[in-house]
Protein backbone atom coordinates (compact mmCIF):
# COMPACT_ATOMS: atom_id res chain seq x y z
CA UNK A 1 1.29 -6.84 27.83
CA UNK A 2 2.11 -3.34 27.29
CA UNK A 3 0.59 -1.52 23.69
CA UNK A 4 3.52 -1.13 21.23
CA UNK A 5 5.26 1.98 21.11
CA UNK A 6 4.68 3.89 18.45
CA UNK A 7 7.89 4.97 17.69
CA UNK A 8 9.66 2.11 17.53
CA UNK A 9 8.25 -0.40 15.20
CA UNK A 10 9.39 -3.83 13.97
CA UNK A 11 9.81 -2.27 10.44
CA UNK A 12 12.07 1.03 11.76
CA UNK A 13 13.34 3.04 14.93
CA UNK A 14 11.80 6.85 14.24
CA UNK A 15 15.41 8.69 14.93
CA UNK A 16 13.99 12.22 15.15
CA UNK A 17 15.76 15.15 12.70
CA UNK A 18 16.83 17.60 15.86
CA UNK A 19 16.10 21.75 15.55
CA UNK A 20 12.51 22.93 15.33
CA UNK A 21 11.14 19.67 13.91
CA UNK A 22 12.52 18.98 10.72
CA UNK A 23 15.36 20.79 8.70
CA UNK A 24 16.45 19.44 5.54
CA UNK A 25 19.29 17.45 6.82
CA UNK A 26 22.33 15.53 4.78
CA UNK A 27 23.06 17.78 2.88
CA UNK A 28 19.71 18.10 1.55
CA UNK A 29 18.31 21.56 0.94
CA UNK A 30 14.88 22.85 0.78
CA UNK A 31 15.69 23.93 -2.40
CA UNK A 32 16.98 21.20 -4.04
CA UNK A 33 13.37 20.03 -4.01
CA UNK A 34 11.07 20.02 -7.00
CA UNK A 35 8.05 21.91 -6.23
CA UNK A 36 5.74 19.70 -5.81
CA UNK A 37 7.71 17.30 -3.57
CA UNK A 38 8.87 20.46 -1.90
CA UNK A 39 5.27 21.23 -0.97
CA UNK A 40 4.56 18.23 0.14
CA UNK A 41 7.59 17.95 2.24
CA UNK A 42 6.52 21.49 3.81
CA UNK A 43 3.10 19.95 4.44
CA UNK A 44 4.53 16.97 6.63
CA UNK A 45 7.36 19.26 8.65
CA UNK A 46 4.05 21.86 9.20
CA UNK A 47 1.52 19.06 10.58
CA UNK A 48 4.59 17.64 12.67
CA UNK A 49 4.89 20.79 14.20
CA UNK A 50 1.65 21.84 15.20
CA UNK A 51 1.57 18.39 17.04
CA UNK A 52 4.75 19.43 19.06
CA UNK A 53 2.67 22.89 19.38
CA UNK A 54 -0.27 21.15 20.82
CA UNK A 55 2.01 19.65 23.61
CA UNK A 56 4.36 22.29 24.43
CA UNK A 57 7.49 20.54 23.07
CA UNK A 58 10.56 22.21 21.39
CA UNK A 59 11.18 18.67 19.84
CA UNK A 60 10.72 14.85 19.17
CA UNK A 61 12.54 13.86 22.52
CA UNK A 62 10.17 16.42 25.02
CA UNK A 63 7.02 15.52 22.76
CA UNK A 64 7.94 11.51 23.57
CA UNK A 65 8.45 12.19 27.03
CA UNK A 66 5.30 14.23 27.69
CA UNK A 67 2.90 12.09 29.57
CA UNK A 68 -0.48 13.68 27.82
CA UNK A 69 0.47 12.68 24.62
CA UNK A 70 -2.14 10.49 23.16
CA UNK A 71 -1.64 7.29 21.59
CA UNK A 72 -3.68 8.72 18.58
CA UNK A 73 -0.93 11.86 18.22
CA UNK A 74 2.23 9.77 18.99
CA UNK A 75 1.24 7.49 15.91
CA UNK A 76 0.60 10.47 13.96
CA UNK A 77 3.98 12.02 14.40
CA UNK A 78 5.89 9.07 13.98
CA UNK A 79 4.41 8.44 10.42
CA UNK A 80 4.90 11.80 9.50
CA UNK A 81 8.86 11.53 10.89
CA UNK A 82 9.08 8.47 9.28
CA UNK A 83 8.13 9.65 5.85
CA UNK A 84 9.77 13.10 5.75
CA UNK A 85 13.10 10.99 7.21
CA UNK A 86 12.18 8.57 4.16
CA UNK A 87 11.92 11.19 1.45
CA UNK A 88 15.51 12.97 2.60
CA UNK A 89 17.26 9.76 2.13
CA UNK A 90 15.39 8.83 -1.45
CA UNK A 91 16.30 12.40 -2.51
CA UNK A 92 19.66 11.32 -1.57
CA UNK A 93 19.42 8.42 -3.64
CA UNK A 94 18.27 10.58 -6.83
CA UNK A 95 21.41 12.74 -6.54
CA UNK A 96 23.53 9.90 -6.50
CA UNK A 97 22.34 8.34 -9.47
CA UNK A 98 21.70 11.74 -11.50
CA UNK A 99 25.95 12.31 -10.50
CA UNK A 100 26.32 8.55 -12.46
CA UNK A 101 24.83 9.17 -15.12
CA UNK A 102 26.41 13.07 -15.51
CA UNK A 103 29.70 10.70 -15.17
CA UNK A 104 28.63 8.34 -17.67
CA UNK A 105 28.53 5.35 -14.98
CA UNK A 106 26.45 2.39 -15.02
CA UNK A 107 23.57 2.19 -12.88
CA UNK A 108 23.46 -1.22 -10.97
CA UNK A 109 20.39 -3.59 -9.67
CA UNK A 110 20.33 -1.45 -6.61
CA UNK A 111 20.03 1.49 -8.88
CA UNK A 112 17.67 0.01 -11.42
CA UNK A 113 15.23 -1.18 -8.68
CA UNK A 114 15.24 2.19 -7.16
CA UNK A 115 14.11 3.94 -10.11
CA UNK A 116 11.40 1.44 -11.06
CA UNK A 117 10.29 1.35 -7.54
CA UNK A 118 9.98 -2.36 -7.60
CA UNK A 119 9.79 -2.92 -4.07
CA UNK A 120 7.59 -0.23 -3.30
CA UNK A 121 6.56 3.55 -4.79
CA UNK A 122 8.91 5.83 -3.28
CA UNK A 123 8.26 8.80 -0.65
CA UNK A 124 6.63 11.76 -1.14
CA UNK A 125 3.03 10.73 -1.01
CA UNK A 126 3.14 10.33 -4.66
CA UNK A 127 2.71 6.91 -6.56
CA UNK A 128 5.27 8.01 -9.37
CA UNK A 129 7.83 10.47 -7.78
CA UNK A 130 8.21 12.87 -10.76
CA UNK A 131 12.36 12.66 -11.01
CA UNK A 132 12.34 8.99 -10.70
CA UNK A 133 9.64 8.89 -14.20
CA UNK A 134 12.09 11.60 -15.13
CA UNK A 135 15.26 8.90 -14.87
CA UNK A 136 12.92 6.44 -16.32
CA UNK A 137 12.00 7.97 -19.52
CA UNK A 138 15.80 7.75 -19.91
CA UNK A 139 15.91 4.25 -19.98
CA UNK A 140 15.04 0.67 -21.98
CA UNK A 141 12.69 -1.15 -20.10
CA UNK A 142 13.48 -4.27 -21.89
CA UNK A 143 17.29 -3.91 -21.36
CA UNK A 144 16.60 -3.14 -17.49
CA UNK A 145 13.93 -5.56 -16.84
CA UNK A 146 16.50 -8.98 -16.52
CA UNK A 147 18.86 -6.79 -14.46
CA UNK A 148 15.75 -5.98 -12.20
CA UNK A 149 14.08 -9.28 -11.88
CA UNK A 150 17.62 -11.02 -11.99
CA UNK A 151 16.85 -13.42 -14.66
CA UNK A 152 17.93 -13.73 -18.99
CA UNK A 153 15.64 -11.74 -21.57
CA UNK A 154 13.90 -15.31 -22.61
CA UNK A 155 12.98 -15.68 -19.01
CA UNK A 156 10.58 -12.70 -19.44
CA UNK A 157 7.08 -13.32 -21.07
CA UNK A 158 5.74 -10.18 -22.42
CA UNK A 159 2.13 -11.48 -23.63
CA UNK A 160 0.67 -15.04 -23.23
CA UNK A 161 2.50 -16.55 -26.56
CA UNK A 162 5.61 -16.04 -25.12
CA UNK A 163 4.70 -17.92 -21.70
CA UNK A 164 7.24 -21.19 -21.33
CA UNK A 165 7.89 -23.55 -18.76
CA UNK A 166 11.39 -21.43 -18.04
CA UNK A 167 9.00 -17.94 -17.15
CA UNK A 168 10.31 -15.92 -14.16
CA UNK A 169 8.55 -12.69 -15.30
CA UNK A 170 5.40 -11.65 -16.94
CA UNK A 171 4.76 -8.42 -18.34
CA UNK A 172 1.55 -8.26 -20.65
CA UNK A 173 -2.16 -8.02 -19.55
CA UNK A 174 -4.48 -10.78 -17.78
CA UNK A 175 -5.97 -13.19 -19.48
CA UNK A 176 -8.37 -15.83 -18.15
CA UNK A 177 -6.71 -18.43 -15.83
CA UNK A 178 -3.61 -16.18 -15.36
CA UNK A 179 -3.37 -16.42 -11.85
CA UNK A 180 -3.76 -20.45 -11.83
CA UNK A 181 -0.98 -20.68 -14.40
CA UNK A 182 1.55 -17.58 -13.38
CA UNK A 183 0.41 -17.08 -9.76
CA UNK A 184 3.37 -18.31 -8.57
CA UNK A 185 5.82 -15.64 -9.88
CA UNK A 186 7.04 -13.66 -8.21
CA UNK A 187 7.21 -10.56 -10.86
CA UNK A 188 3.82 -9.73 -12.18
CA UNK A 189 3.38 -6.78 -14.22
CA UNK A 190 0.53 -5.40 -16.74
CA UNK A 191 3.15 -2.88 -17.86
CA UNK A 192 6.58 -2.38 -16.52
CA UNK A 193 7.63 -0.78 -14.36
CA UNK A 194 3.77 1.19 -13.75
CA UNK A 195 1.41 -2.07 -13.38
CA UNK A 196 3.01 -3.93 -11.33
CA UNK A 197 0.32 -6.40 -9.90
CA UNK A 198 -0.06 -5.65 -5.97
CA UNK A 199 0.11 -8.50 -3.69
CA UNK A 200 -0.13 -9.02 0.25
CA UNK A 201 0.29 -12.23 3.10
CA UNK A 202 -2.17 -12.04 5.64
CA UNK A 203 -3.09 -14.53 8.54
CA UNK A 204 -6.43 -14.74 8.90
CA UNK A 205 -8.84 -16.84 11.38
CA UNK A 206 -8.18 -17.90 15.11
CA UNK A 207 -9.61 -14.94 16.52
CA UNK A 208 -13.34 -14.68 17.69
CA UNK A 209 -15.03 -11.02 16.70
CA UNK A 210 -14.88 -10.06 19.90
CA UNK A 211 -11.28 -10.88 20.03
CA UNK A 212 -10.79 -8.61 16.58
CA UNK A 213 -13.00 -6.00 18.35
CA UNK A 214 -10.03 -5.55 21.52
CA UNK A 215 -7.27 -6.10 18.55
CA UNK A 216 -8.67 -3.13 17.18
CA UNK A 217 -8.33 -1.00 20.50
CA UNK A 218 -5.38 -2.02 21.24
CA UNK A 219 -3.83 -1.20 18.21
CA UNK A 220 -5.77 2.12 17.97
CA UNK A 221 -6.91 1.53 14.34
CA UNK A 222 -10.74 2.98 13.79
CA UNK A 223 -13.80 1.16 13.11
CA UNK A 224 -16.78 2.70 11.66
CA UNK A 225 -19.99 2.65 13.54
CA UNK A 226 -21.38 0.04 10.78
CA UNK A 227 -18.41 -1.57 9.88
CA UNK A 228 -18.97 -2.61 14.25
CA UNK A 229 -22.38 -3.74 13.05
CA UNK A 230 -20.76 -5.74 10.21
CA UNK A 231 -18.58 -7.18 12.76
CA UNK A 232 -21.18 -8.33 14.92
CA UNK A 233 -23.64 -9.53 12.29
CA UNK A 234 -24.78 -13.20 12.25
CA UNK A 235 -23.07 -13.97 8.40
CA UNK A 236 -19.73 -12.39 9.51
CA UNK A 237 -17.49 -15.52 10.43
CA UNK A 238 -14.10 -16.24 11.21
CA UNK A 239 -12.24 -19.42 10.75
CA UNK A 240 -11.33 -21.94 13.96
CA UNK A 241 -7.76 -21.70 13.01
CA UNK A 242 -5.27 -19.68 11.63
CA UNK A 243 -4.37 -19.82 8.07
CA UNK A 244 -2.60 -17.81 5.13
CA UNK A 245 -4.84 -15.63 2.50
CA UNK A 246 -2.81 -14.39 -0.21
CA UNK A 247 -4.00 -11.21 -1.69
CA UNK A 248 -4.53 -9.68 -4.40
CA UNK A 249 -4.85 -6.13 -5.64
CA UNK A 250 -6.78 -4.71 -8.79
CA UNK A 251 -8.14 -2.15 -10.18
CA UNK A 252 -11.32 -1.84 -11.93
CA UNK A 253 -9.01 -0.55 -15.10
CA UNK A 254 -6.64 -3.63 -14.42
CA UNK A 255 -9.74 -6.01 -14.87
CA UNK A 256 -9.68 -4.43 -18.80
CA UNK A 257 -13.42 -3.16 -18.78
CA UNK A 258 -14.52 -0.90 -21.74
CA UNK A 259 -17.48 0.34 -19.76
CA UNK A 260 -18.21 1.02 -15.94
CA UNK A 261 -19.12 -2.98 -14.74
CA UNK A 262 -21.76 -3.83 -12.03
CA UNK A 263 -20.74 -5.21 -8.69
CA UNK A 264 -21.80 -9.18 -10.30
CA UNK A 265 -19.52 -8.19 -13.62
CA UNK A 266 -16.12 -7.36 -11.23
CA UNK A 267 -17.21 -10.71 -9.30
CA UNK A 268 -17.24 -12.58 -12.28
CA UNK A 269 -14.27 -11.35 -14.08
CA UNK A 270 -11.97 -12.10 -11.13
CA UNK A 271 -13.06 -15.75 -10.78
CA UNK A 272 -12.32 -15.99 -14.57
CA UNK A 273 -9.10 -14.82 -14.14
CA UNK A 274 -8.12 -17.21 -11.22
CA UNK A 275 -9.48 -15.30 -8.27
CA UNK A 276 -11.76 -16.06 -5.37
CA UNK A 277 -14.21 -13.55 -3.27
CA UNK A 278 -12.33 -13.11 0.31
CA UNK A 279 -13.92 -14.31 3.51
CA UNK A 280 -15.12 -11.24 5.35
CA UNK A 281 -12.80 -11.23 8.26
CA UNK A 282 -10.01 -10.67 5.52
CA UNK A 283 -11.50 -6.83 5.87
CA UNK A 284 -10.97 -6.53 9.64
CA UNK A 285 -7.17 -8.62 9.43
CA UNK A 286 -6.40 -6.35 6.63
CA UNK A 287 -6.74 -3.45 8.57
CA UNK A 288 -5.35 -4.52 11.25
CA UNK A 289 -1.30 -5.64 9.42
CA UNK A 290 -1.43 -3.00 6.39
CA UNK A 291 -0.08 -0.12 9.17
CA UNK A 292 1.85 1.65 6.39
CA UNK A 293 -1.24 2.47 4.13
CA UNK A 294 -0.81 5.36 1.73
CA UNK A 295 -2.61 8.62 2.97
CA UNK A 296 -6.18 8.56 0.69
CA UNK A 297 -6.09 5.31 -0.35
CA UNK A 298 -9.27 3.23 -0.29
CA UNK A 299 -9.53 -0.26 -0.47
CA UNK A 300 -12.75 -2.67 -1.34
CA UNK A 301 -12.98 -5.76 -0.05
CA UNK A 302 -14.05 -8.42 -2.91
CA UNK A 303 -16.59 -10.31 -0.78
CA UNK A 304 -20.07 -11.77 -0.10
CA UNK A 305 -22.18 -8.69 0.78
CA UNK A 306 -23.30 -8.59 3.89
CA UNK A 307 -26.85 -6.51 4.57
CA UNK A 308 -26.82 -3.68 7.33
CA UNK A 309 -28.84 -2.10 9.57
CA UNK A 310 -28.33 1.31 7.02
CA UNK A 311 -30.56 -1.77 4.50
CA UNK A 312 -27.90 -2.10 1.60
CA UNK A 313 -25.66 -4.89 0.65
CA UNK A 314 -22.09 -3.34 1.55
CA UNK A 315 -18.48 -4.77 1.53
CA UNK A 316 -15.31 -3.94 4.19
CA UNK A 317 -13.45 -0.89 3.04
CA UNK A 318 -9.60 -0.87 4.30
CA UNK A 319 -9.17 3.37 4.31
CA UNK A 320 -6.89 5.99 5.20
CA UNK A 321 -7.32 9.37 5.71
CA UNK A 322 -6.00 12.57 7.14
CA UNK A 323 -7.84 11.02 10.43
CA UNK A 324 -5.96 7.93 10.12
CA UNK A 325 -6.25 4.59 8.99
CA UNK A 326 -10.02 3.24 9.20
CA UNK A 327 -12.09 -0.08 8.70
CA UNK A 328 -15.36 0.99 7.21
CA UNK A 329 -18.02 0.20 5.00
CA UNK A 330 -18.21 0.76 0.73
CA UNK A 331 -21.83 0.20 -1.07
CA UNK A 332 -21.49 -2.85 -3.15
CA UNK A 333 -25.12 -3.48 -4.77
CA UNK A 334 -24.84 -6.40 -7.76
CA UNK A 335 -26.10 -3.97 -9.82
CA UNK A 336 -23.79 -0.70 -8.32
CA UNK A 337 -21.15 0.37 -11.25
CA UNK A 338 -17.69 1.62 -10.69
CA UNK A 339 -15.45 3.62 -11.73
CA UNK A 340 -11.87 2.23 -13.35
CA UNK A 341 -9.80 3.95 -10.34
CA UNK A 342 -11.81 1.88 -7.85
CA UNK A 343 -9.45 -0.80 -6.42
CA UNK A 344 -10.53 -4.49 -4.86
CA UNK A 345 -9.02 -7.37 -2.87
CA UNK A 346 -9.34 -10.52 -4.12
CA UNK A 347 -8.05 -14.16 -2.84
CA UNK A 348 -5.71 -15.95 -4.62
CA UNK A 349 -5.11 -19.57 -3.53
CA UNK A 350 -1.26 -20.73 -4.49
């Protein structure tokens, strides 16, 4: 079977913006931009074209056809198109709803999820797009929430008194046995819209490692030279058959420390909340389906520690960076401390 192509994935089909690369297209102008997103936006049309540089091409259709291009590259651009085509059509979206609200018009769900970026932080690079906090600090939260999450204001729990056998929402922070009693919802927030509680599907199991090894050629994802020796070690396992793992983002912050906690204090706080520790191979499946990772975002794997030849416990880290998207390793002593920013998978069983 033939490797994917690159530009055409099951998510989208990268239609290339014709004319040097990228002009602001749609009626979108360079200046219309604030400056940071404008910078950023310069930064993605300036990498795309040193890529067409590097090959000779005047555009996306002679870079595609160029037989040199390298698997590595061809992923690269497509990102980059994909995200620059991405942030022309929220800036799009923007104008529409600042001309609504000029008009005196009511925003609707479409609208209100857009702004609170409940499916998924918009484009940009940025977590919080400055002119969507901008619409936001406009707005009720409380009013919008029901609209968003489709349900009546008494439907909404915003701390653990107001919890009912009717809840279809929970805004409020974690408390232990949360994710036993509310892990069902599908709306979990620590604060709305910001803390939204980060959750992933993976299939894990039915692959040997040597099978996840050629998965990871194939796809052209990087391994680290010990995350390889992880791979091959005698305690990393993989199930006999295939089966769900539901996941489960937090940060060290969202775990409500008031000190930097050891390795054993995260561990412990999860499994009080509801969570479990993954099974390793969750690092190398994780890698593998989470192709759209944020550029500089770094990922620990909440796991048994598995020793190395470097001599130190260490986890799976899930990584991307201006290099691309990585598997690698992350130091994870009992006794190592983190920081609040530092952000770990857990396992949540439904």
């Amino acid at each position: 079977m033939p490797p994917p192509n690159p530009f055409e994935t099951s998510k989208s089909k990268i239609v290339p913006e014709p004319v040097e690369g990228l002009p602001y297209a749609s009626g979108i102008k360079r200046q219309d931009l604030p400056t940071p997103v404008r910078e950023l936006a310069d930064n993605l049309a300036a990498q795309i074209k040193e890529i067409y540089a590097k090959y000779g091409a005047a555009n996306f259709e002679e870079l595609k056809a160029n037989k040199k291009l390298s698997a590595q590259d061809a992923r690269k651009v497509a990102d980059l198109l994909k995200a620059f085509q991405d942030s022309i059509k929220d800036t799009q979206h923007i104008k529409a709803i600042e001309k609504k609200i000029k008009a005196n018009q009511l925003l609707d769900k479409d609208d209100l999820i857009f702004i609170y970026e409940t499916k998924s932080p918009q484009s940009f690079g940025f977590h919080t797009d400055p002119r969507l906090k901008a619409l936001r600090d406009q707005r009720n939260p409380k009013e919008d929430a029901p609209i968003v999450f489709e349900c009546q204001p008494n439907e909404i729990a915003w701390s653990k008194e107001d919890i009912t056998k009717n809840t279809k929402a929970y805004i409020g922070p974690l408390f232990p046995g949360i994710f036993k009693l509310l892990g069902h919802l599908e709306h979990l927030y620590l604060s709305f819209p910001e803390g939204k509680i980060r959750r992933q599907t993976i299939e894990i199991g039915g692959q040997t490692e040597q099978q996840l090894e050629a998965a990871f050629e194939a796809a052209g994802s990087k391994i680290s030279p010990n995350a390889l020796h992880m791979l091959r070690h005698a305690d990393f396992t993989t199930a006999k058959n295939p089966e769900q793992a539901n996941l489960i983002r937090l940060t060290v912050a969202d775990l409500g420390f008031d000190h930097d906690p050891t390795t054993d204090e995260i561990y412990k706080k999860a499994e009080e909340l509801g969570l479990e520790l993954c099974p390793a191979e969750v690092g190398p499946h994780l890698r593998l389906d989470y192709k759209d990772q944020p550029l500089d975002e770094w990922l620990r794997i909440a796991m048994k520690q598995i020793i190395v030849p470097v001599g130190s416990p260490r986890v799976f880290s899930v990584e991307r960076d201006a290099d691309g998207t990585w598997l690698s390793l992350g130091w994870a002593l009992p006794g190592s401390t983190w920081r609040p920013a530092y952000e770990f998978v857990f396992r949540f069983r439904k």
